[in-house]
PDB file of N, CA and C in Angstrom:
ATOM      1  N   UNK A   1      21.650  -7.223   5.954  1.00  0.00           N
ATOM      2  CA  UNK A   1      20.791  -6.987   4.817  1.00  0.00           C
ATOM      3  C   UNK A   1      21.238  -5.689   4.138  1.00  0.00           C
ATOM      4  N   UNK A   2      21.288  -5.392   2.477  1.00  0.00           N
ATOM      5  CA  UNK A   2      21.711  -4.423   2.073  1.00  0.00           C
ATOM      6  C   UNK A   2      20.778  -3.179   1.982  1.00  0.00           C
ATOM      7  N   UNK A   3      21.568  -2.164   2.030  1.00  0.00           N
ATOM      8  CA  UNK A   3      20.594  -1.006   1.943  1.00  0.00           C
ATOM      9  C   UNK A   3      19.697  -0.517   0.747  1.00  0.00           C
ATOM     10  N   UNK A   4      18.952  -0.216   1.138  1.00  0.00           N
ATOM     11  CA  UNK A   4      17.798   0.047  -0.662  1.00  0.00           C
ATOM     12  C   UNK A   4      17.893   1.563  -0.580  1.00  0.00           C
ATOM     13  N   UNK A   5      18.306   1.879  -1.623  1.00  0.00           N
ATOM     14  CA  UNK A   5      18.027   3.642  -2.202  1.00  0.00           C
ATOM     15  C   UNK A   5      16.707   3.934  -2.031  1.00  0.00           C
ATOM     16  N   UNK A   6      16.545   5.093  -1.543  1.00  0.00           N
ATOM     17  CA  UNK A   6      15.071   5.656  -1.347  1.00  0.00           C
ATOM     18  C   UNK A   6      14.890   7.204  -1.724  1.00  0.00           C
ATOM     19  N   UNK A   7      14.172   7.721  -2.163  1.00  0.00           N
ATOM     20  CA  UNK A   7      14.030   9.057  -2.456  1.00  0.00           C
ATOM     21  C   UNK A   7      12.038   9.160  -2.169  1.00  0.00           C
ATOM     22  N   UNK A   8      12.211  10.319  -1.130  1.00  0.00           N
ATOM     23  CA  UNK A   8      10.920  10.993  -0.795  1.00  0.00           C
ATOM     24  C   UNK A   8      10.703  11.875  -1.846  1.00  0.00           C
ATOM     25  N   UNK A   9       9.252  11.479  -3.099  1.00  0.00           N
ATOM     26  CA  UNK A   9       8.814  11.931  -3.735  1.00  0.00           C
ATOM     27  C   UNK A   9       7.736  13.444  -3.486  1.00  0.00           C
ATOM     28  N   UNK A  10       7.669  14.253  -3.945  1.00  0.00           N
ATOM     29  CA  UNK A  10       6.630  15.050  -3.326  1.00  0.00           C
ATOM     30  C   UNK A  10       5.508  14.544  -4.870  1.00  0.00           C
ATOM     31  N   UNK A  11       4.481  15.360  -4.293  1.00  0.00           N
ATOM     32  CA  UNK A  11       2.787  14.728  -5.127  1.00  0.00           C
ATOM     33  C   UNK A  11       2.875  15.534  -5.871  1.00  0.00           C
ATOM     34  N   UNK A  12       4.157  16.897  -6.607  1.00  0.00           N
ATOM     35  CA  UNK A  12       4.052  17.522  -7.832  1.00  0.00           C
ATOM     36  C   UNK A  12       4.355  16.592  -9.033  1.00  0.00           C
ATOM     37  N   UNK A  13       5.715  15.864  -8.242  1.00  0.00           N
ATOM     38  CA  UNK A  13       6.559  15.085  -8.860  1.00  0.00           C
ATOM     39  C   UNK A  13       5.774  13.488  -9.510  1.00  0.00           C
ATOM     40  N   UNK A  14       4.694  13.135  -8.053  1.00  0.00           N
ATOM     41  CA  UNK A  14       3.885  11.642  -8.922  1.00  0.00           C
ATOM     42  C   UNK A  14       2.618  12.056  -9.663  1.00  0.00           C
ATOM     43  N   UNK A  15       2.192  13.529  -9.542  1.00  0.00           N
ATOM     44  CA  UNK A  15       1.060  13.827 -10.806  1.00  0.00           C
ATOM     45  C   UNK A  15       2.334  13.810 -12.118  1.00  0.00           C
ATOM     46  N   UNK A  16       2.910  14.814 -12.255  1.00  0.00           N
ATOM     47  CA  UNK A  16       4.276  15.046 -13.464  1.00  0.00           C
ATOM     48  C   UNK A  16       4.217  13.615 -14.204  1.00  0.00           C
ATOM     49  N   UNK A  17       4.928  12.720 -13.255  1.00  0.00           N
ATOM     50  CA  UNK A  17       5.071  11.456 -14.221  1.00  0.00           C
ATOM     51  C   UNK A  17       4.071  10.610 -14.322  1.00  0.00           C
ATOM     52  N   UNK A  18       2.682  10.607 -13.508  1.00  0.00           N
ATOM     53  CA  UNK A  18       1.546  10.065 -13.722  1.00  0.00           C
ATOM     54  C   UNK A  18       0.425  10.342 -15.344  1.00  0.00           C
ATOM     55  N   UNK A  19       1.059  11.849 -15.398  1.00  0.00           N
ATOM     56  CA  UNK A  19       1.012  12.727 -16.687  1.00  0.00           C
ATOM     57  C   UNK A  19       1.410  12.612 -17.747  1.00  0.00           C
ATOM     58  N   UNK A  20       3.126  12.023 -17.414  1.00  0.00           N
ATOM     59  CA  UNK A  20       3.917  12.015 -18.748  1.00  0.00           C
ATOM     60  C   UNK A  20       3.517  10.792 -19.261  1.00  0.00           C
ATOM     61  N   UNK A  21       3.339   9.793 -18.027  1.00  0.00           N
ATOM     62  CA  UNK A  21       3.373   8.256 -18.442  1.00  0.00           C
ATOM     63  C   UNK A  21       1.906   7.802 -19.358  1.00  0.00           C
ATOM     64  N   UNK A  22       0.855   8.883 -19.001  1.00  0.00           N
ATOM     65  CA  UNK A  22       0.019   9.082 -19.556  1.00  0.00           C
ATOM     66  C   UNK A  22      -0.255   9.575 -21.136  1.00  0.00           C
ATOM     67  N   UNK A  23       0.357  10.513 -21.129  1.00  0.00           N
ATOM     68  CA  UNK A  23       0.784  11.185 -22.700  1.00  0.00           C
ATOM     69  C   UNK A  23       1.201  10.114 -23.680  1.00  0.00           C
ATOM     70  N   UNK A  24       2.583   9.481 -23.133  1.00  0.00           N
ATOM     71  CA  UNK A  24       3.154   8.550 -23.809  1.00  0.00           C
ATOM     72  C   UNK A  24       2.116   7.438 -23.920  1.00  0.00           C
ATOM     73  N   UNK A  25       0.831   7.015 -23.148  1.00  0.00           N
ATOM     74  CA  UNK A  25       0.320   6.080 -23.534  1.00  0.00           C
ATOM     75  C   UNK A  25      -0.739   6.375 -25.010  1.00  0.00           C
ATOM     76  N   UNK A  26      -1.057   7.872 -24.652  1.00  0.00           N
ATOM     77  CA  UNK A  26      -1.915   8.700 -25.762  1.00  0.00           C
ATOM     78  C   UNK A  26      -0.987   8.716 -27.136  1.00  0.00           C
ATOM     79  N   UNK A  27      -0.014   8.927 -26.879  1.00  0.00           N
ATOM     80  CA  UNK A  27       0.966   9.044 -28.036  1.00  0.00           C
ATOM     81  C   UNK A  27       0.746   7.599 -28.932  1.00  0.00           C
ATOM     82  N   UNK A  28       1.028   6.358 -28.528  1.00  0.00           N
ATOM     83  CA  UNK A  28       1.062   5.161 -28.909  1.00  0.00           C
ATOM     84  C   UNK A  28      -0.047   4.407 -29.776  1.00  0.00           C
ATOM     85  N   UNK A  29      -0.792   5.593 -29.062  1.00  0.00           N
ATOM     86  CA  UNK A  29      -2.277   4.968 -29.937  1.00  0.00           C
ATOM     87  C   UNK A  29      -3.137   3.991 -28.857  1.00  0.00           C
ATOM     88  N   UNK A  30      -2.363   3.532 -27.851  1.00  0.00           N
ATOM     89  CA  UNK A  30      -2.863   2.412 -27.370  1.00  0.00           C
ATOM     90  C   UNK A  30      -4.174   2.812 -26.314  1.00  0.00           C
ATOM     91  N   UNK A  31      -4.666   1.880 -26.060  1.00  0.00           N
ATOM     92  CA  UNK A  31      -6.167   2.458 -25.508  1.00  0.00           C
ATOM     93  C   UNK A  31      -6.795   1.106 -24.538  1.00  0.00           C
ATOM     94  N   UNK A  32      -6.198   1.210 -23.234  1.00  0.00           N
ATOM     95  CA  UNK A  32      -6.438   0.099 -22.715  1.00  0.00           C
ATOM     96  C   UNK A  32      -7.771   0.540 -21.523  1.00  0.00           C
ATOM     97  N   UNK A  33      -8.203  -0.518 -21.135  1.00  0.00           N
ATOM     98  CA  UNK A  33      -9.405  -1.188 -20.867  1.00  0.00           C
ATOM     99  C   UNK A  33      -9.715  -0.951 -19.427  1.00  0.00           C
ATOM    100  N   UNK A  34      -8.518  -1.266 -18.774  1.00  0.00           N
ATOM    101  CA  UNK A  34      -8.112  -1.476 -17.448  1.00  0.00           C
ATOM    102  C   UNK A  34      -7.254  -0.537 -17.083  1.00  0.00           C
ATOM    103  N   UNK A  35      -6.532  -0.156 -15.809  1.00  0.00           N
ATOM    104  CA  UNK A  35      -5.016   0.294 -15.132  1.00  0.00           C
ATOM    105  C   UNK A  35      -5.023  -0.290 -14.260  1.00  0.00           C
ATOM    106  N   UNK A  36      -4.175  -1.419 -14.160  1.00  0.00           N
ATOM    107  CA  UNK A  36      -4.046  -2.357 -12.614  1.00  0.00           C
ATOM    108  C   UNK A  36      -2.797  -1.378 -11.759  1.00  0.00           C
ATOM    109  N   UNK A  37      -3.023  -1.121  -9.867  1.00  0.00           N
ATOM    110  CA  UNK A  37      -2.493  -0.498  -9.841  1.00  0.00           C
ATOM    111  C   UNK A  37      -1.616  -1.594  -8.884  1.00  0.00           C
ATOM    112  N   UNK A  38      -0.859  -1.752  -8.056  1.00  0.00           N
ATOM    113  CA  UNK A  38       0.151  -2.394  -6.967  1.00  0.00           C
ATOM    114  C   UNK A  38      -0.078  -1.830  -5.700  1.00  0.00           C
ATOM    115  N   UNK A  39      -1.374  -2.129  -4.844  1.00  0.00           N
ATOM    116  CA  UNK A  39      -1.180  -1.426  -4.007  1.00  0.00           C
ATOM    117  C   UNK A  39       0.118  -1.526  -3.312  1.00  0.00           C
ATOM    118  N   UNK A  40       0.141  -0.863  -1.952  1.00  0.00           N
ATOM    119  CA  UNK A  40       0.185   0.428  -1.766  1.00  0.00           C
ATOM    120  C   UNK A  40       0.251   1.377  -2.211  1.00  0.00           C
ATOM    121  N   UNK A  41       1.255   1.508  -2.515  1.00  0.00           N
ATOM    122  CA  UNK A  41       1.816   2.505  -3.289  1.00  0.00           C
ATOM    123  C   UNK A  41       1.642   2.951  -4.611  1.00  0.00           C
ATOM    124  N   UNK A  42       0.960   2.332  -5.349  1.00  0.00           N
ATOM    125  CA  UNK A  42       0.696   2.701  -6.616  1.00  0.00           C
ATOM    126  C   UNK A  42      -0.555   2.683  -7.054  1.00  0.00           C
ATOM    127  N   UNK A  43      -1.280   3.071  -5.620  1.00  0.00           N
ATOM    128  CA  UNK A  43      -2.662   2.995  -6.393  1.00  0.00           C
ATOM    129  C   UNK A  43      -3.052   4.512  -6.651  1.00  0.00           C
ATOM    130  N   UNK A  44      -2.039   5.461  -6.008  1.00  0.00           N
ATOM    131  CA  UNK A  44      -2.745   6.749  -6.463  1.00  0.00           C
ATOM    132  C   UNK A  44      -1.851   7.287  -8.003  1.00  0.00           C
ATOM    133  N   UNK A  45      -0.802   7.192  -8.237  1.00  0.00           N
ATOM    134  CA  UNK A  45      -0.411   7.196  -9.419  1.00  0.00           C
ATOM    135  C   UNK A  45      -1.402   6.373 -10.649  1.00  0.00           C
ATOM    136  N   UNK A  46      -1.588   4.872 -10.431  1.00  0.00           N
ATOM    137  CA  UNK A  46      -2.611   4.567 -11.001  1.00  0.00           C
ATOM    138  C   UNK A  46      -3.972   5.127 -10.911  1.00  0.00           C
ATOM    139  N   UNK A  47      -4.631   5.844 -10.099  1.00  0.00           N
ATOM    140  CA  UNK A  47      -6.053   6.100 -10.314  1.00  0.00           C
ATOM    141  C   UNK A  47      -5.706   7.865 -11.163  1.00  0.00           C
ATOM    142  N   UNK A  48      -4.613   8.009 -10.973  1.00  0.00           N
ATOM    143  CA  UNK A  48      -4.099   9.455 -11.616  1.00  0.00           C
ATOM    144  C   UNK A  48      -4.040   9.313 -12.897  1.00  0.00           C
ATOM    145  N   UNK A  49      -3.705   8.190 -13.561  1.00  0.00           N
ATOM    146  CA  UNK A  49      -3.699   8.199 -14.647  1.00  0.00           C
ATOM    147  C   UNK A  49      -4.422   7.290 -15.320  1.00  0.00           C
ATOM    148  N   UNK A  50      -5.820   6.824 -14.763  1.00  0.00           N
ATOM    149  CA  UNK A  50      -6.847   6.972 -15.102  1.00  0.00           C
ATOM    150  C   UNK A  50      -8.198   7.593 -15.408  1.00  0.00           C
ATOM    151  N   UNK A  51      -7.478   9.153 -14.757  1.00  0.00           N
ATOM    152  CA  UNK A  51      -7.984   9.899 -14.652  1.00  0.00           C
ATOM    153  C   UNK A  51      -8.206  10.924 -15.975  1.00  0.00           C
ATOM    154  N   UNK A  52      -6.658  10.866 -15.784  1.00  0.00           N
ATOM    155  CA  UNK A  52      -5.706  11.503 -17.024  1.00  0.00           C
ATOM    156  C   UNK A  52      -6.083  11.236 -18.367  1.00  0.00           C
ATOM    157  N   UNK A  53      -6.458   9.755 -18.360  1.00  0.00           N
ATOM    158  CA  UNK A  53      -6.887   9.070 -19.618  1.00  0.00           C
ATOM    159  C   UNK A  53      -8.588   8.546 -20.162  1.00  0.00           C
ATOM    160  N   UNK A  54      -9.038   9.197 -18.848  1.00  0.00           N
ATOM    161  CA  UNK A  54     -10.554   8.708 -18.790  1.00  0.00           C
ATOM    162  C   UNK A  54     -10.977   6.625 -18.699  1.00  0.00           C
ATOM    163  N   UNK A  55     -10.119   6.739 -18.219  1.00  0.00           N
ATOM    164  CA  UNK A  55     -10.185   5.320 -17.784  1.00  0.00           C
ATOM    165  C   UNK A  55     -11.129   4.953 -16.683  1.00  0.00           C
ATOM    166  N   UNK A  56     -12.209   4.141 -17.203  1.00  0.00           N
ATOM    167  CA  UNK A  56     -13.343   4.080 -15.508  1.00  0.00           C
ATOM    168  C   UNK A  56     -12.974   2.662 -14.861  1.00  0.00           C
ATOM    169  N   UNK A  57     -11.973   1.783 -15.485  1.00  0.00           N
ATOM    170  CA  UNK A  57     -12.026   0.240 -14.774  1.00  0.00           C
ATOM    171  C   UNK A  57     -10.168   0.226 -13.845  1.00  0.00           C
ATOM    172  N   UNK A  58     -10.361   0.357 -12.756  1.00  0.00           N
ATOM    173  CA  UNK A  58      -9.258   0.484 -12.193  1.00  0.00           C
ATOM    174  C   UNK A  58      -9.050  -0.864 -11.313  1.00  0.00           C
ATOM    175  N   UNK A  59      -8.128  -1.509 -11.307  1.00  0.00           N
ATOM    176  CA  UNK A  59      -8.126  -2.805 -10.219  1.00  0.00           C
ATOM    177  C   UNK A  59      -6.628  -2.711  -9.207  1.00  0.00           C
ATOM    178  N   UNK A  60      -7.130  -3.267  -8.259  1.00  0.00           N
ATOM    179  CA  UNK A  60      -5.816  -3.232  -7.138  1.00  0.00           C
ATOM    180  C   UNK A  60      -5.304  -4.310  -6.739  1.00  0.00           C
ATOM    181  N   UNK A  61      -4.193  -5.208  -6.969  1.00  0.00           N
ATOM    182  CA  UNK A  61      -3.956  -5.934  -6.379  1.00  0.00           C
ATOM    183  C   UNK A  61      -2.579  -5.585  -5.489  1.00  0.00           C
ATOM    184  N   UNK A  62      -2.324  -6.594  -4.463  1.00  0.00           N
ATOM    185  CA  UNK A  62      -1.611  -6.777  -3.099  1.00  0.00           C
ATOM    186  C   UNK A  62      -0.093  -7.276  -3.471  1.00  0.00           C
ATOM    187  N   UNK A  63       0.433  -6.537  -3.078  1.00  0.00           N
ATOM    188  CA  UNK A  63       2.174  -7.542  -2.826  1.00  0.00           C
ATOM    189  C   UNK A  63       2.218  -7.389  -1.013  1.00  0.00           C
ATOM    190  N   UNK A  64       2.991  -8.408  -0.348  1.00  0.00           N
ATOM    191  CA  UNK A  64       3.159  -8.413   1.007  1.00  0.00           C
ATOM    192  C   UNK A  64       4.578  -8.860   0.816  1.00  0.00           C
ATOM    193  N   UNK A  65       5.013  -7.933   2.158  1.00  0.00           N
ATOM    194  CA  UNK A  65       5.950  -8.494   2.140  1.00  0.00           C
ATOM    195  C   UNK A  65       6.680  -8.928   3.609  1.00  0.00           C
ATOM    196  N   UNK A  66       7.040 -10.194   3.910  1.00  0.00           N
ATOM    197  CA  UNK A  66       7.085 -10.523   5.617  1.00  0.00           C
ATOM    198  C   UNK A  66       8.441 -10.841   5.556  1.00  0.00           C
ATOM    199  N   UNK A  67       8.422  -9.737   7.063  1.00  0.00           N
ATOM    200  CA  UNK A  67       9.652  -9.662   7.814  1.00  0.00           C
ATOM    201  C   UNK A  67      10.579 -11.173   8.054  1.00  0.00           C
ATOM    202  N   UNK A  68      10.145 -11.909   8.446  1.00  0.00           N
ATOM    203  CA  UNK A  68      10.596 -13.182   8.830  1.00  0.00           C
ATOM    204  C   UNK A  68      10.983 -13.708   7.198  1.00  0.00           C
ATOM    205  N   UNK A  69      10.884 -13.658   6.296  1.00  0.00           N
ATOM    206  CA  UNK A  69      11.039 -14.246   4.744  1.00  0.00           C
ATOM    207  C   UNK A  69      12.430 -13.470   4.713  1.00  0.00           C
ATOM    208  N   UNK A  70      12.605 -12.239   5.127  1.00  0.00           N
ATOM    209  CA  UNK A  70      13.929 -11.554   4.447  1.00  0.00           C
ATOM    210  C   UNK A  70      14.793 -12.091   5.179  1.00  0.00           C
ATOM    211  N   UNK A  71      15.081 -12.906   6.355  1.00  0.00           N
ATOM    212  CA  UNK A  71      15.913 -13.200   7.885  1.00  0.00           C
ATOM    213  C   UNK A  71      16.592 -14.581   7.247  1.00  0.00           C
ATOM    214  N   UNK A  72      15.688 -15.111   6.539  1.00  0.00           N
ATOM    215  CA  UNK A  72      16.215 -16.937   5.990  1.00  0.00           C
ATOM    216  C   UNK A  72      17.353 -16.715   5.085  1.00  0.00           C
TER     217      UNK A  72
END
């Protein structure tokens, strides 16, 4: 199986772009309703930048992913 690039983020670095990604949504004009986040991993970037944006409707949905699926 091939190797996946990984880089250990620190939590200055996922507020920063939770921030920027935020700005840029302020910039656009756009003004959404929701922030769906991906858990795991993206639910604190998402609730960050709902935060950021005063966003009160946050939703989480699931990806899984099983060991035995990557082997076939």
């Amino acid at each position: 199986m091939p190797k996946v690039k990984t880089k250990l983020v620190s939590w200055d670095e996922i507020v920063s772009w939770a921030r920027d990604l935020s700005r840029k949504i302020e910039e656009s004009n756009y003004r959404p309703d929701v922030v769906v986040a991906i858990a795991r991993g993206g639910f604190v970037p998402a609730r960050l930048v709902c935060d950021f944006l005063m966003i009160e409707n946050l939703i989480s949905i699931q990806s899984q992913h099983w060991t035995e699926a990557a082997k076939v």
